[in-house]
N, C-alpha and C. Protein backbone atom coordinates (compact mmCIF):
# COMPACT_ATOMS: atom_id res chain seq x y z
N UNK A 1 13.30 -7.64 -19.60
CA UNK A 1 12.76 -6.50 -20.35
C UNK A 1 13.90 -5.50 -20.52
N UNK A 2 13.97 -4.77 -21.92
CA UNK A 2 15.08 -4.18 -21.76
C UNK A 2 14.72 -2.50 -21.40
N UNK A 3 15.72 -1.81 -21.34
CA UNK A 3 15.36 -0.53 -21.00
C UNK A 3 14.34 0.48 -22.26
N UNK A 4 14.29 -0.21 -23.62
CA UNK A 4 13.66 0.61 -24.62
C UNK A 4 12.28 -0.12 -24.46
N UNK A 5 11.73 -1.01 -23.67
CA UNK A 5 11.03 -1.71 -24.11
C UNK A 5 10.15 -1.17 -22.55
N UNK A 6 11.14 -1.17 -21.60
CA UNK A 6 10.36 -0.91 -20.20
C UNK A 6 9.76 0.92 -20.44
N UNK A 7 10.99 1.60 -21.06
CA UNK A 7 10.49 3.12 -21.22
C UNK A 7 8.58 3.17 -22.08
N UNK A 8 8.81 2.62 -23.03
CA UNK A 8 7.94 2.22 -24.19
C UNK A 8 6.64 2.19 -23.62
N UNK A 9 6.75 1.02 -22.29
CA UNK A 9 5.68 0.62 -21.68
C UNK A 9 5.23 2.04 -20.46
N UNK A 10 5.85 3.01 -20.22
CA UNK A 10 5.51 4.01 -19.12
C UNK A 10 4.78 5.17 -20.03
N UNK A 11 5.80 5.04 -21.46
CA UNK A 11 5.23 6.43 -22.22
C UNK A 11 3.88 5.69 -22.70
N UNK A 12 3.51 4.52 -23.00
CA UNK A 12 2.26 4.36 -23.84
C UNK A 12 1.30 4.72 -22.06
N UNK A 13 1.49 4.55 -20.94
CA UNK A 13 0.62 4.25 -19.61
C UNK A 13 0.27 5.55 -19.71
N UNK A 14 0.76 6.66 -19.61
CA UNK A 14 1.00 7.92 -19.79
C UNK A 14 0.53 8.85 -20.46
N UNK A 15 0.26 7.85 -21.74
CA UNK A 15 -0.79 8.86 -22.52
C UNK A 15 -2.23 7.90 -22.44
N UNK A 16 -1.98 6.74 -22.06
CA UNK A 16 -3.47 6.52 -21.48
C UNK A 16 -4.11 7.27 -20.39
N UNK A 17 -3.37 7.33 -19.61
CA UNK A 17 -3.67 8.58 -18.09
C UNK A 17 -4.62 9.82 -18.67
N UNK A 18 -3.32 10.27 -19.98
CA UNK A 18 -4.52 11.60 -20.28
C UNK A 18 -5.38 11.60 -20.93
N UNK A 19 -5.80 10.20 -21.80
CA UNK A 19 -7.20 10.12 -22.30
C UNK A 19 -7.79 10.17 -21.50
N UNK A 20 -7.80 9.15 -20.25
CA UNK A 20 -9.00 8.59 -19.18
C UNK A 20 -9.25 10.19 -18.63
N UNK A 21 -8.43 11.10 -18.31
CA UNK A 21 -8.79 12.00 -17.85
C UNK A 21 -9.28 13.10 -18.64
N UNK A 22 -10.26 12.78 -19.11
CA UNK A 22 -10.97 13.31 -20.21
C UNK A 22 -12.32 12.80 -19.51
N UNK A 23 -12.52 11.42 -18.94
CA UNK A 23 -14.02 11.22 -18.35
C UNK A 23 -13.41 11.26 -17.06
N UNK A 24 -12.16 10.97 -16.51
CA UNK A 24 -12.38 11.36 -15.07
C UNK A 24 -11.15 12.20 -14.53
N UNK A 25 -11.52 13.83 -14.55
CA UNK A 25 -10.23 14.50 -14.50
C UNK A 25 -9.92 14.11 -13.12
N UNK A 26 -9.62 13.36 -12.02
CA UNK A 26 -9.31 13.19 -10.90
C UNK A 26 -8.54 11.55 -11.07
N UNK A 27 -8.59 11.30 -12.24
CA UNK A 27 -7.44 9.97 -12.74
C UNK A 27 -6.16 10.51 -12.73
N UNK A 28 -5.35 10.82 -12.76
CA UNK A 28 -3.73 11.07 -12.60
C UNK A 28 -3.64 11.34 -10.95
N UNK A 29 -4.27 11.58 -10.27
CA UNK A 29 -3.94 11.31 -8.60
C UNK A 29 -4.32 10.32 -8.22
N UNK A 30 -5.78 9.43 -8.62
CA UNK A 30 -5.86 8.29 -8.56
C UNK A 30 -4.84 7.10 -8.35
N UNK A 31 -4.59 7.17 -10.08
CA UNK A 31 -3.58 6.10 -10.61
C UNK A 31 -2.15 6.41 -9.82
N UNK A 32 -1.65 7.67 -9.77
CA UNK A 32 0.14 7.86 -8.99
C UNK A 32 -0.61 7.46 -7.61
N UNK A 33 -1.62 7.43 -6.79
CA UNK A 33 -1.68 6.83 -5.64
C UNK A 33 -1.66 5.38 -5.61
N UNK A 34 -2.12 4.94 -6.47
CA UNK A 34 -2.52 3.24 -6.61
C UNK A 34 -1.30 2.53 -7.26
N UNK A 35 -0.40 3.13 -7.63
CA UNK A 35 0.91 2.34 -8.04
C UNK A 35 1.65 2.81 -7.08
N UNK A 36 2.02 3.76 -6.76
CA UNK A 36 2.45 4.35 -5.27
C UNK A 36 2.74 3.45 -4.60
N UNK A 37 1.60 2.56 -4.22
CA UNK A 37 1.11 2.02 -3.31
C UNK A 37 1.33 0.33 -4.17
N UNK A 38 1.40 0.02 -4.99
CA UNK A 38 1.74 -0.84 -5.60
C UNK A 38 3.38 -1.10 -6.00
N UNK A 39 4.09 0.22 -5.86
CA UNK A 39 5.68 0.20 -5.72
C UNK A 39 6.17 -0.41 -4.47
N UNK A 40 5.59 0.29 -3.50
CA UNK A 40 5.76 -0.08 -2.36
C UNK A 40 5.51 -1.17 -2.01
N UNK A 41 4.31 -2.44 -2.28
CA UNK A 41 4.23 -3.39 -2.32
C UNK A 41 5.11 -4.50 -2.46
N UNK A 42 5.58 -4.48 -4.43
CA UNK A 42 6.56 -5.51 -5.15
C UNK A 42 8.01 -5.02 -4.05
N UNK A 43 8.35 -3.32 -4.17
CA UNK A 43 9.44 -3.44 -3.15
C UNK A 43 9.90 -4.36 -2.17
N UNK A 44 9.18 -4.54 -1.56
CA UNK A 44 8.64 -5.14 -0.19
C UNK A 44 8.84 -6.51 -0.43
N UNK A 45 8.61 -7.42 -1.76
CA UNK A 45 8.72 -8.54 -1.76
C UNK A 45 9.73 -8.85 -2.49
N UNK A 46 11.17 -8.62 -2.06
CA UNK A 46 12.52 -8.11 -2.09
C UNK A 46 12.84 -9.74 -3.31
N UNK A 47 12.40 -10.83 -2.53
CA UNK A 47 12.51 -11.99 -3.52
C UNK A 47 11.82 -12.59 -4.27
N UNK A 48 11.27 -11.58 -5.07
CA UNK A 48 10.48 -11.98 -6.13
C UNK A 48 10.26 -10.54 -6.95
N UNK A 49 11.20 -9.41 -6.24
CA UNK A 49 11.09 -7.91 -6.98
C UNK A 49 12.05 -8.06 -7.73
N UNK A 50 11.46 -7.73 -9.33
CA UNK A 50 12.58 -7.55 -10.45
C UNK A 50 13.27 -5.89 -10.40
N UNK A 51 14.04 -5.92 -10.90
CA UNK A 51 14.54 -4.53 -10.45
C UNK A 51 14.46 -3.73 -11.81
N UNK A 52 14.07 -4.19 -12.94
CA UNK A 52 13.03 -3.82 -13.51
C UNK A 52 11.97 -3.28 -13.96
N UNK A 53 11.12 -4.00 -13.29
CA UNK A 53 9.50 -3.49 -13.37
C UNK A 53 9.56 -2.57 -12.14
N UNK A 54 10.53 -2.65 -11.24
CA UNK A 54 10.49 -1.51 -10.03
C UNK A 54 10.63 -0.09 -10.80
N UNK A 55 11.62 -0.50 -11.96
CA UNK A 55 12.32 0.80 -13.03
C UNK A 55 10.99 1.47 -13.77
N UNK A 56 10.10 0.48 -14.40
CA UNK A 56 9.12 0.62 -15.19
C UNK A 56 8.32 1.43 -14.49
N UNK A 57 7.86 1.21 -12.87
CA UNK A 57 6.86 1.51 -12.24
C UNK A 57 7.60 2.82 -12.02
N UNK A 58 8.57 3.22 -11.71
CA UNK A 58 9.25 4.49 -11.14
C UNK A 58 9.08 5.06 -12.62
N UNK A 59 9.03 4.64 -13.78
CA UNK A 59 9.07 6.06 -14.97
C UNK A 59 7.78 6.37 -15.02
N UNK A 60 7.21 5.32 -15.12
CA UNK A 60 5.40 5.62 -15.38
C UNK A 60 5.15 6.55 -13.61
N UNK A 61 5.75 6.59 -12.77
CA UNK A 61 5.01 7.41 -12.06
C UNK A 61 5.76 9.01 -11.95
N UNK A 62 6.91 8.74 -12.65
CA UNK A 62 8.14 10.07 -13.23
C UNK A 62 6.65 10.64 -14.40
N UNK A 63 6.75 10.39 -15.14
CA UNK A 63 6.05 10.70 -16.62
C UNK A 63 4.56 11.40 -15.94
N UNK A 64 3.78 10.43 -15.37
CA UNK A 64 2.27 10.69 -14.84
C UNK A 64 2.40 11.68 -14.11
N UNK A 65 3.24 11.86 -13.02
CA UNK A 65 3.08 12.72 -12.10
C UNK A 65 3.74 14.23 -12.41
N UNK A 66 4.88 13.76 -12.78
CA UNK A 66 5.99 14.88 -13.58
C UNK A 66 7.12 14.75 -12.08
N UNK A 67 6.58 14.45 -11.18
CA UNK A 67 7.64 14.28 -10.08
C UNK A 67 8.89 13.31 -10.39
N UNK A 68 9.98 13.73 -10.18
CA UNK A 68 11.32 13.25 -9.74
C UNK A 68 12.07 13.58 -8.73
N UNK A 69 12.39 12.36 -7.97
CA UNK A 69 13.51 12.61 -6.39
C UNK A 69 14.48 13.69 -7.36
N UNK A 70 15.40 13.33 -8.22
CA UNK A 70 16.51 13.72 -8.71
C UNK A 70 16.10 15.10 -9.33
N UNK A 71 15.37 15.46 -10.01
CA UNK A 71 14.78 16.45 -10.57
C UNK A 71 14.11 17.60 -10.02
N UNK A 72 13.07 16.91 -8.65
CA UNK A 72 11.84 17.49 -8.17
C UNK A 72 10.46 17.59 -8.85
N UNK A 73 9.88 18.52 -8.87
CA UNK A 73 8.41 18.70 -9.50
C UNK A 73 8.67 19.67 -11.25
N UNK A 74 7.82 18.64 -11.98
CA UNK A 74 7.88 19.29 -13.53
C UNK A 74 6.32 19.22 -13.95
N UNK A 75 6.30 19.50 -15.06
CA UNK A 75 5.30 19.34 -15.83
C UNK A 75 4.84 17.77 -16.31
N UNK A 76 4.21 16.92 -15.97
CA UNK A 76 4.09 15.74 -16.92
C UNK A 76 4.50 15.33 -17.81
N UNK A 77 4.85 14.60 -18.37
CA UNK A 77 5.24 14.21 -19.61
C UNK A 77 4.65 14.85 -20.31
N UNK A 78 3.46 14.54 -21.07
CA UNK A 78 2.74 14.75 -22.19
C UNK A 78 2.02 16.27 -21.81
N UNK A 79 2.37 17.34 -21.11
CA UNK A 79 2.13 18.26 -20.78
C UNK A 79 3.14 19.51 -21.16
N UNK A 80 4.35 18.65 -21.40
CA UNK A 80 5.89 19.48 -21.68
C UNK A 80 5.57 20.23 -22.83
């Protein structure tokens, strides 16, 4: 997957987040807990983790959350 194609896939997750939270405003802590927790997982299975979809999973939870190590705390993506 290339990098325009993995971004592509976090910004479309991202603005699904803020539809759903339209019927359930408690979806964007949900979902950053449940991939969270799903990063941590594929991590973990070091031989069979693409480094990749580790990338993919780290923007979609950059974008959703607005959190970055490198950055710190922002506004969401689609909130900017």
């Amino acid at each position: 997957m290339n990098n325009y194609l993995g971004a592509g896939v976090a910004v479309i997750i991202a603005a699904l987040i803020e539809i759903l939270k339209e019927i359930d405003p408690d979806v964007r802590p949900k979902f950053i807990s449940q991939l969270n927790d799903a990063y941590t997982k594929v991590r973990h299975m070091l031989d069979t983790a693409n480094e990749t979809d580790l990338q993919v999973m780290r923007w979609t939870i950059e974008l959703v959350s607005g959190f970055s190590k490198i950055e710190s705390q922002k506004l969401p993506f689609l909130k900017t």
